[in-house]
C-alpha atoms as a PDB file:
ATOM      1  CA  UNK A   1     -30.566  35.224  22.583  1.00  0.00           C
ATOM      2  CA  UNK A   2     -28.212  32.686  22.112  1.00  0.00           C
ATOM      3  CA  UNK A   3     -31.114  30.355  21.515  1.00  0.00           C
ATOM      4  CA  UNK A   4     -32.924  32.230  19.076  1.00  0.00           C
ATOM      5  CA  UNK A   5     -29.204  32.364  17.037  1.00  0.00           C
ATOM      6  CA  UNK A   6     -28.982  28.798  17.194  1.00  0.00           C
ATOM      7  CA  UNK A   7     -32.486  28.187  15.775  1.00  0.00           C
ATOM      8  CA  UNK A   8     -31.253  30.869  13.040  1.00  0.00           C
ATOM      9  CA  UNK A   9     -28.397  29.397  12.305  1.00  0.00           C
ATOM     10  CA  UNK A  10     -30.071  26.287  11.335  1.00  0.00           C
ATOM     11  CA  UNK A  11     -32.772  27.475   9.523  1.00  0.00           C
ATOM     12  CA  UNK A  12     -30.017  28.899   7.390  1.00  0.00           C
ATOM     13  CA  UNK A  13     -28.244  25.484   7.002  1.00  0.00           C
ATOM     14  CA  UNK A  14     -31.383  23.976   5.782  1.00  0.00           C
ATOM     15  CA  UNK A  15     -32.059  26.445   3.163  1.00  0.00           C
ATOM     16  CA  UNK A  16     -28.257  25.667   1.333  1.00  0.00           C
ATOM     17  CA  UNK A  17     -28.197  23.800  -0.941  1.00  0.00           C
ATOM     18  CA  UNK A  18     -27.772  19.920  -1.808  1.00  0.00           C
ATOM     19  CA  UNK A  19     -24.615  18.974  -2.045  1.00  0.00           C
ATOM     20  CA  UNK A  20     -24.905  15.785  -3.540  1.00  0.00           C
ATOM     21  CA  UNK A  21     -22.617  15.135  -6.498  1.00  0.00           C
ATOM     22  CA  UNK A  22     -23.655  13.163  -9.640  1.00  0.00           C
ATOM     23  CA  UNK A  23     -22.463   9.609  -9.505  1.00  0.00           C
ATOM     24  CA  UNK A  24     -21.143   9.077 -11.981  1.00  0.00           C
ATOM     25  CA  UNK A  25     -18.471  11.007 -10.970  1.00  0.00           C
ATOM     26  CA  UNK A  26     -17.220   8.195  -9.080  1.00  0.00           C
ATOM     27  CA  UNK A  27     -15.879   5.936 -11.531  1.00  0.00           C
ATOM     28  CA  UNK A  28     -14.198   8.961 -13.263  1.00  0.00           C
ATOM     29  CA  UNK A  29     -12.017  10.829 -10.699  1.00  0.00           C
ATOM     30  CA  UNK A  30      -9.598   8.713  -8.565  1.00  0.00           C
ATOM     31  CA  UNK A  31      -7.535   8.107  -5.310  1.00  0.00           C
ATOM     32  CA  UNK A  32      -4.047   7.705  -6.414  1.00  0.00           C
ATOM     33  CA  UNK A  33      -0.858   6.021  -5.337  1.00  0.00           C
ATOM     34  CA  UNK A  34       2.392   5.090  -6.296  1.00  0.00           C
ATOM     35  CA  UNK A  35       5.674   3.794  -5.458  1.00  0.00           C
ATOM     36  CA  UNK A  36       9.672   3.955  -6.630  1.00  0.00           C
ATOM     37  CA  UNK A  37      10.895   0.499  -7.308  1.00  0.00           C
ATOM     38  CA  UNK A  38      14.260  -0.271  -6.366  1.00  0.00           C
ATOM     39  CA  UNK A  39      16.515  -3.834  -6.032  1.00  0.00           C
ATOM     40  CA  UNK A  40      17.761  -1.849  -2.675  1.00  0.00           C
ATOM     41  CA  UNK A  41      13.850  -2.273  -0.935  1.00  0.00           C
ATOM     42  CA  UNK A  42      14.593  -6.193  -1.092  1.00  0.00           C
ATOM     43  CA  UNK A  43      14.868  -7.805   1.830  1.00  0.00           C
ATOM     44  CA  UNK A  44      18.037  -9.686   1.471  1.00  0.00           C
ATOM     45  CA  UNK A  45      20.188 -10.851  -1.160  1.00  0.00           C
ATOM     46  CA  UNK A  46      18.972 -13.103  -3.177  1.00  0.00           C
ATOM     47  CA  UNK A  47      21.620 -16.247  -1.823  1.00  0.00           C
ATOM     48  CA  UNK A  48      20.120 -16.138   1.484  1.00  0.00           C
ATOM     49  CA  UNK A  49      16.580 -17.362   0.394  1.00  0.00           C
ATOM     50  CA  UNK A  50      15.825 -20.709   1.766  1.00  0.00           C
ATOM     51  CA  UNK A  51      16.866 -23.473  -0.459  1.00  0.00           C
ATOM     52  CA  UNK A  52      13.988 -25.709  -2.154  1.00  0.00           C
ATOM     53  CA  UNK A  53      11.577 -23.336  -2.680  1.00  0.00           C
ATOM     54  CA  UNK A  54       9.957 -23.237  -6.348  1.00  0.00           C
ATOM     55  CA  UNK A  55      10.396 -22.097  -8.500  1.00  0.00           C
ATOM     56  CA  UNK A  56      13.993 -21.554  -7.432  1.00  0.00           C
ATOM     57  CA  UNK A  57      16.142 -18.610  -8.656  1.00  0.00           C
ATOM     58  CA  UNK A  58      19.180 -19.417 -11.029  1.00  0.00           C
ATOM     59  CA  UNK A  59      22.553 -17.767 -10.323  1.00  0.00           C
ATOM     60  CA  UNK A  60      24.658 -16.546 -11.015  1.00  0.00           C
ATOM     61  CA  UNK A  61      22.961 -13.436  -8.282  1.00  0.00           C
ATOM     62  CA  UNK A  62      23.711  -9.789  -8.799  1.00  0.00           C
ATOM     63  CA  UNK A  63      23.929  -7.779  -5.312  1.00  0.00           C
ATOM     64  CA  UNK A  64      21.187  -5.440  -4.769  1.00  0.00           C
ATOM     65  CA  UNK A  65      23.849  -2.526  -5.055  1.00  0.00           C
ATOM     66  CA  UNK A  66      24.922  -3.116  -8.553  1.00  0.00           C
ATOM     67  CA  UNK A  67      21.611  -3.767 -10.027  1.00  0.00           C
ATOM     68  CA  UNK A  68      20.552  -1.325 -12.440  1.00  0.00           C
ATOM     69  CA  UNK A  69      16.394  -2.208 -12.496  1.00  0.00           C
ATOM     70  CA  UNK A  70      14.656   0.580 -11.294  1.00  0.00           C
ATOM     71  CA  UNK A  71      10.987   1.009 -11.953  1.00  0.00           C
ATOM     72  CA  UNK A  72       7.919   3.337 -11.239  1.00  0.00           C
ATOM     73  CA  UNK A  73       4.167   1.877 -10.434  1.00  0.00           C
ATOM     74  CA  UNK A  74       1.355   3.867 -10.121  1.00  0.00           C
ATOM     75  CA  UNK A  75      -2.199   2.898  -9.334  1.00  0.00           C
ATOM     76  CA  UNK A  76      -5.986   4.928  -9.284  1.00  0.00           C
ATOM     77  CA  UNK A  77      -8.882   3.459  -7.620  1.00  0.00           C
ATOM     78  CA  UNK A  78     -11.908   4.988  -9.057  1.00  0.00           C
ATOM     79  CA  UNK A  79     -14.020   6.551  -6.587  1.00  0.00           C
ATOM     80  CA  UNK A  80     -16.542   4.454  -6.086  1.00  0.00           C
ATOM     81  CA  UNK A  81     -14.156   1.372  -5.862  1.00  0.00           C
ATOM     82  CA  UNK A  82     -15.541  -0.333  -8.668  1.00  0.00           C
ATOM     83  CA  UNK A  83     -12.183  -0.255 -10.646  1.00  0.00           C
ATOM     84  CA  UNK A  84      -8.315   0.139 -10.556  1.00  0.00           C
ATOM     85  CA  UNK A  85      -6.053   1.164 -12.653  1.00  0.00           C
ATOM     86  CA  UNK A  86      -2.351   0.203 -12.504  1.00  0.00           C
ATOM     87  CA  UNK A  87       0.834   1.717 -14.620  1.00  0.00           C
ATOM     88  CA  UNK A  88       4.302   1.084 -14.386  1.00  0.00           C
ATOM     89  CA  UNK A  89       7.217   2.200 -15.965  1.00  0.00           C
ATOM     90  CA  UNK A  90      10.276  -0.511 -16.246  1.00  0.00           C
ATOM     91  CA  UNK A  91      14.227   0.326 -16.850  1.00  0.00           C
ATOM     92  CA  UNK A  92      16.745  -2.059 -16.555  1.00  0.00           C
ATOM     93  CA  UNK A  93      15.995  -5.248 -16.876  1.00  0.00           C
ATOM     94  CA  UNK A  94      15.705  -7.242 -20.261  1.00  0.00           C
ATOM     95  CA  UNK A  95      12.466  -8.628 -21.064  1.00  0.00           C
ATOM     96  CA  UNK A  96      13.681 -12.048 -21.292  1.00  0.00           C
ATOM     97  CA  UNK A  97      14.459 -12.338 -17.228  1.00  0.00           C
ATOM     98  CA  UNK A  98      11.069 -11.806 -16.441  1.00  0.00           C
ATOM     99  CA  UNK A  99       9.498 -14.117 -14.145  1.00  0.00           C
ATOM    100  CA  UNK A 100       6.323 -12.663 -12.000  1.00  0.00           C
ATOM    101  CA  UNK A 101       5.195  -9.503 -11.138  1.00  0.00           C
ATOM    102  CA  UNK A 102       2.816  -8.746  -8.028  1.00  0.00           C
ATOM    103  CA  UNK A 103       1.505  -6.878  -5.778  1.00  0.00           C
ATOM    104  CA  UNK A 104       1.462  -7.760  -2.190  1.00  0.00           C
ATOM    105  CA  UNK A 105       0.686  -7.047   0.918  1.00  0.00           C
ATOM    106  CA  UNK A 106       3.322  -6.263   3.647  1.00  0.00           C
ATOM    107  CA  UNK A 107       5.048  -3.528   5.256  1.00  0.00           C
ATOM    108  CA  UNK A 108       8.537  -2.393   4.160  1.00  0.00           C
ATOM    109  CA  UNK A 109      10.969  -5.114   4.614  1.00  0.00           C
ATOM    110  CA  UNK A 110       7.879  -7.910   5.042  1.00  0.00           C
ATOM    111  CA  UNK A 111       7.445 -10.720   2.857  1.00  0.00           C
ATOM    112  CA  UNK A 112       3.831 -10.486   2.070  1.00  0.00           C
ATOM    113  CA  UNK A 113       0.826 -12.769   0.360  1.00  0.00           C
ATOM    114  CA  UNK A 114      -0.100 -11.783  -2.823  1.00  0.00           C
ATOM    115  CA  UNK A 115      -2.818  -9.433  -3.156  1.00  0.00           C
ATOM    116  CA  UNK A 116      -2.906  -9.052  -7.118  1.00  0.00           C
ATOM    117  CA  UNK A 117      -1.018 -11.210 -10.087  1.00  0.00           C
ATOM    118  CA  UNK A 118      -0.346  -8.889 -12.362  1.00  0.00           C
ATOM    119  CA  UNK A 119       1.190 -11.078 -14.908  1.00  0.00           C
ATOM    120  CA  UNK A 120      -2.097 -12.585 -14.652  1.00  0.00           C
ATOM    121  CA  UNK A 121      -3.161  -9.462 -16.504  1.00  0.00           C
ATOM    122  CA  UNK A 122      -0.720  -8.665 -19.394  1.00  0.00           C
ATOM    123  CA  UNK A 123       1.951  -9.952 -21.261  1.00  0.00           C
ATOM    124  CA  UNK A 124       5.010  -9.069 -18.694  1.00  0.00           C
ATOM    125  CA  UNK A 125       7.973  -9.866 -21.364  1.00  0.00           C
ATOM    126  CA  UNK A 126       6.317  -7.247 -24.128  1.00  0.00           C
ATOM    127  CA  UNK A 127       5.486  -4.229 -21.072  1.00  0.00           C
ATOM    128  CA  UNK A 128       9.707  -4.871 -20.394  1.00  0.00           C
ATOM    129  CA  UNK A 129      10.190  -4.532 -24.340  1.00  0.00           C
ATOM    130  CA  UNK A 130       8.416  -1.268 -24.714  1.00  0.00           C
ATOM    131  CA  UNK A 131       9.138  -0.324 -20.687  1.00  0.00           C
ATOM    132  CA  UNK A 132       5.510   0.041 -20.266  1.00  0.00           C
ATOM    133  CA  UNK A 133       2.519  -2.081 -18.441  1.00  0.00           C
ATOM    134  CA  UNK A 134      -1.005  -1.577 -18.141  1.00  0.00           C
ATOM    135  CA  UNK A 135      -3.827  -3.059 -16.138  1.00  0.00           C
ATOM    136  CA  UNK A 136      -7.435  -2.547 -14.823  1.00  0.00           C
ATOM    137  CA  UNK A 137      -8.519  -4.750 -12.099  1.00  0.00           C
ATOM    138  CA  UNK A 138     -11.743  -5.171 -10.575  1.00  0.00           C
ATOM    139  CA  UNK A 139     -13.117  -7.567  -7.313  1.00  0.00           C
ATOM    140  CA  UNK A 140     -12.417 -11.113  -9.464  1.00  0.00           C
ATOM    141  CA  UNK A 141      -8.446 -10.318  -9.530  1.00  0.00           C
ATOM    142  CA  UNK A 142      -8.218 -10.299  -5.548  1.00  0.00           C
ATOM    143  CA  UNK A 143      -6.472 -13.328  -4.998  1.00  0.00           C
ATOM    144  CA  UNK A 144      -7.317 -15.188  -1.516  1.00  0.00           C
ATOM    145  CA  UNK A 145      -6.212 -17.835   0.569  1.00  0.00           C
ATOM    146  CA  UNK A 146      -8.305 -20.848   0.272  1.00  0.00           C
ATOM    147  CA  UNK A 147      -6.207 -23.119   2.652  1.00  0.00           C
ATOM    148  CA  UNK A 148      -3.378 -23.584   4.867  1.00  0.00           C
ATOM    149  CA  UNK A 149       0.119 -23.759   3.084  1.00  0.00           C
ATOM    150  CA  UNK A 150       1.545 -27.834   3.453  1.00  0.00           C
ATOM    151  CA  UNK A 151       4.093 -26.420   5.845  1.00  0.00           C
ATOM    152  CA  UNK A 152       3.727 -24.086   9.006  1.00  0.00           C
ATOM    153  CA  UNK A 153       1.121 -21.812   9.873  1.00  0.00           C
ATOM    154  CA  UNK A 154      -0.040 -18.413   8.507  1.00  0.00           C
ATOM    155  CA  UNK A 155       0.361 -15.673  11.121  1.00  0.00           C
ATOM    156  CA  UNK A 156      -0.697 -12.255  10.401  1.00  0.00           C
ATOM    157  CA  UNK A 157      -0.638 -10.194   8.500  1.00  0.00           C
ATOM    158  CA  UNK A 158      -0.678 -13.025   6.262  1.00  0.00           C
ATOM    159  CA  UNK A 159      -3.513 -13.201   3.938  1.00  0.00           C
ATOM    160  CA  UNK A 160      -3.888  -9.160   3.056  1.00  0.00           C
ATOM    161  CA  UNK A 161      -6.123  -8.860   6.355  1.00  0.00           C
ATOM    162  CA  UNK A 162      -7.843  -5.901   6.213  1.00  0.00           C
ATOM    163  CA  UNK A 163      -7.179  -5.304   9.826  1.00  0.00           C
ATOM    164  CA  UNK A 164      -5.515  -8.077  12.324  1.00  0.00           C
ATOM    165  CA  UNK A 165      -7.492  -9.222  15.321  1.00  0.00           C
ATOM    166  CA  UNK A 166     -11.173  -8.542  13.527  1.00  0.00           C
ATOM    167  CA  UNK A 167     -13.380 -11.674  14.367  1.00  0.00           C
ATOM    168  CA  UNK A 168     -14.697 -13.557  11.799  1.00  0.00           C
ATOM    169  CA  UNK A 169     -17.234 -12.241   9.730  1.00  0.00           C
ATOM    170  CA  UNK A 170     -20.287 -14.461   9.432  1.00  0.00           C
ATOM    171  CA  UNK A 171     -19.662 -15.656   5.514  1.00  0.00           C
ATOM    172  CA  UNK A 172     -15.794 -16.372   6.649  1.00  0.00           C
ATOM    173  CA  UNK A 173     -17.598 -18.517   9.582  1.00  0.00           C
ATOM    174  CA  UNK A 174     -20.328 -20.098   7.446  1.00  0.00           C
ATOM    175  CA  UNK A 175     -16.964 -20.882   4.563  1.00  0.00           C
ATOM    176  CA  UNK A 176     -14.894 -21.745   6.852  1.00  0.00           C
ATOM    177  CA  UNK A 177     -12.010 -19.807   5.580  1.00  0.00           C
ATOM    178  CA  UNK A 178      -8.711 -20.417   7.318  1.00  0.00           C
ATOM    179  CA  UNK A 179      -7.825 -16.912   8.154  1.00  0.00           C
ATOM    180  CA  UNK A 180     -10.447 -14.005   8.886  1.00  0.00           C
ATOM    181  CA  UNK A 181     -10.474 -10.871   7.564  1.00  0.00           C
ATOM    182  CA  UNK A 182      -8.773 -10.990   4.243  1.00  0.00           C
ATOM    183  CA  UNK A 183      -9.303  -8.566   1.575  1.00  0.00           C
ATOM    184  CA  UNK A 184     -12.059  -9.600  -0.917  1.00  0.00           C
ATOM    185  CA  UNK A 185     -12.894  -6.341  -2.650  1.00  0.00           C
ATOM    186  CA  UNK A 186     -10.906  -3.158  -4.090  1.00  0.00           C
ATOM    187  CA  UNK A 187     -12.604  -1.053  -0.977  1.00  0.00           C
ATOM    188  CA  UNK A 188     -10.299  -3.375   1.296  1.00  0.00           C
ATOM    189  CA  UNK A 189      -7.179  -3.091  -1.182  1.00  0.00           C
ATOM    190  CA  UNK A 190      -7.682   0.810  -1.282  1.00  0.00           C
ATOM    191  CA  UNK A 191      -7.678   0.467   2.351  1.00  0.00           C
ATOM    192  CA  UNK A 192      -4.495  -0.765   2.341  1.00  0.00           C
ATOM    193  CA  UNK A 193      -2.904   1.409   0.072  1.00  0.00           C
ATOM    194  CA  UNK A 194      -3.762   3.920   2.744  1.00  0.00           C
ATOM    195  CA  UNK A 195      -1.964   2.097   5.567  1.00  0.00           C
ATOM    196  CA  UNK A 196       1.229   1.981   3.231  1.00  0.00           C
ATOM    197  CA  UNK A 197       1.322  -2.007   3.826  1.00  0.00           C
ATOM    198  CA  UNK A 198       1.173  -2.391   0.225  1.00  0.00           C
ATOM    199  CA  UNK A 199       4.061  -3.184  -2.304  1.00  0.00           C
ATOM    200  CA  UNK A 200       5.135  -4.043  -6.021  1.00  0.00           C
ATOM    201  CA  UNK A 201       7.621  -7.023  -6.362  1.00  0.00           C
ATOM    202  CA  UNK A 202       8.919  -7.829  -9.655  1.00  0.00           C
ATOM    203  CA  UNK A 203      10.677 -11.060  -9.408  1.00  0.00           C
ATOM    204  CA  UNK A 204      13.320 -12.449 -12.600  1.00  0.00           C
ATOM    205  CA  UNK A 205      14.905 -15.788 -12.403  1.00  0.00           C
ATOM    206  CA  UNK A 206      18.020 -14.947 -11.169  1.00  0.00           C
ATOM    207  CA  UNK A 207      16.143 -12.708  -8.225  1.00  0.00           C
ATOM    208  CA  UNK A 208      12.784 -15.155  -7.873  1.00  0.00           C
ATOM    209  CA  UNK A 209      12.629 -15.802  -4.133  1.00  0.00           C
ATOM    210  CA  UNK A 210      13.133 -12.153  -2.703  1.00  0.00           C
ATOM    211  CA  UNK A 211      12.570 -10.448  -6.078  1.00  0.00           C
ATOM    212  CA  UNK A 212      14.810  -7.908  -8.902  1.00  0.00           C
ATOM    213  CA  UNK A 213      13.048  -4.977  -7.803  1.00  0.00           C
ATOM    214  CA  UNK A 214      10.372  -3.888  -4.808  1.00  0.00           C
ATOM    215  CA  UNK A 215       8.496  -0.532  -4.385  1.00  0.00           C
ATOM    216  CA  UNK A 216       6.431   0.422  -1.268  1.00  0.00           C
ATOM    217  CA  UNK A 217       3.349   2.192  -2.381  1.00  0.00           C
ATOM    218  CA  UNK A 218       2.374   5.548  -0.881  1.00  0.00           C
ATOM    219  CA  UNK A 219      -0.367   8.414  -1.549  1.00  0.00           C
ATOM    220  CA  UNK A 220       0.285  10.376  -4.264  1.00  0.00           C
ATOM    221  CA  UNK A 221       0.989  14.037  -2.762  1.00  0.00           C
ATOM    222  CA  UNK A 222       0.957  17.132  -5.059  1.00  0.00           C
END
């Protein structure tokens, strides 16, 4: 009896229904994040960076307390992961101060590669004007690492690695990149976003080595 069910019940199955959607769809609906900038998600104070790193911030330094930046990013990967779409809202800060804004890779209180130059993208001291920026991004704004720094060594999760302690993939082998597994594409990026080890940084010259403002980017829940 049970048997016979079975064979029933998939019969049944079979006769539903494709539920394939169109396409197209996927460059028009959108997995979306965000974060809530703040000076307070910096690291440290801006005095403790390490001296003689360029381009160096220029005092005098405002404590992270008695800033008044604040700032709201929001970003929609299409679907299909063909295209991103970034938004942020600035208050606070005068156009002028603007230095370099990014997004990086790194877990809260991490200083992390960058993953995106958004400056790279848009005129940063005009978005400040008008408190507004805009930017689409697609695969050729993934910035990697295409040697080791002069100084040290890169430990992970340096590099945006999509996932630490991956081997090599065969390309990285046959390139001989320095580090394996970094993030080439918007699928990896996405990725990221979803592990919540991604982060805005908007950096001014009095706050250029740690950064004005930071925001930690998260799912969007309704």
């Amino acid at each position: 009896m049970r048997t016979q069910f079975a064979v029933a019940f998939t019969l049944a199955l079979c006769a539903l229904p494709a539920q394939a959607k169109d396409p197209a769809l996927g460059a028009t609906t959108f997995h979306v994040y965000e974060a809530f900038m703040s000076p307070q998600q910096e690291p440290a104070e801006e005095e403790e960076a390490p001296k003689g790193i360029k381009p160096e911030s220029t005092p005098p330094f405002t404590p992270r307390e008695n800033r008044k930046s604040r700032g709201h990013g929001q970003i929609r990967f299409a679907r299909d992961l063909s295209k991103a779409y970034v938004e942020v809202q600035l208050q606070g800060i005068s156009p002028s101060d603007i230095l370099m804004f990014h997004i990086h890779c790194g877990p809260p209180g991490y200083l992390g590669p960058i993953l995106v130059d958004l400056g790279a993208l848009g005129d940063l001291k005009k978005a400040a004007a008008d408190g507004r920026f805009t930017a689409e991004i697609s695969n050729k704004n993934i910035k990697m690492v295409k040697m080791f720094p002069s100084v040290g060594k890169l430990a992970p999760p340096e590099a945006c690695p999509v996932d630490a302690g991956f081997p090599y993939s065969p390309d990285e082998l046959i390139r001989k990149q320095p580090l394996p597994n970094q993030v080439k594409t918007l699928s990896g990026m996405e990725y990221l976003a979803r592990k919540g080890v991604l982060y805005f940084n908007l950096h001014t010259k009095a706050h250029t080595f740690y950064g004005e403002m930071r925001g930690q980017i998260s799912a969007v829940r309704d």
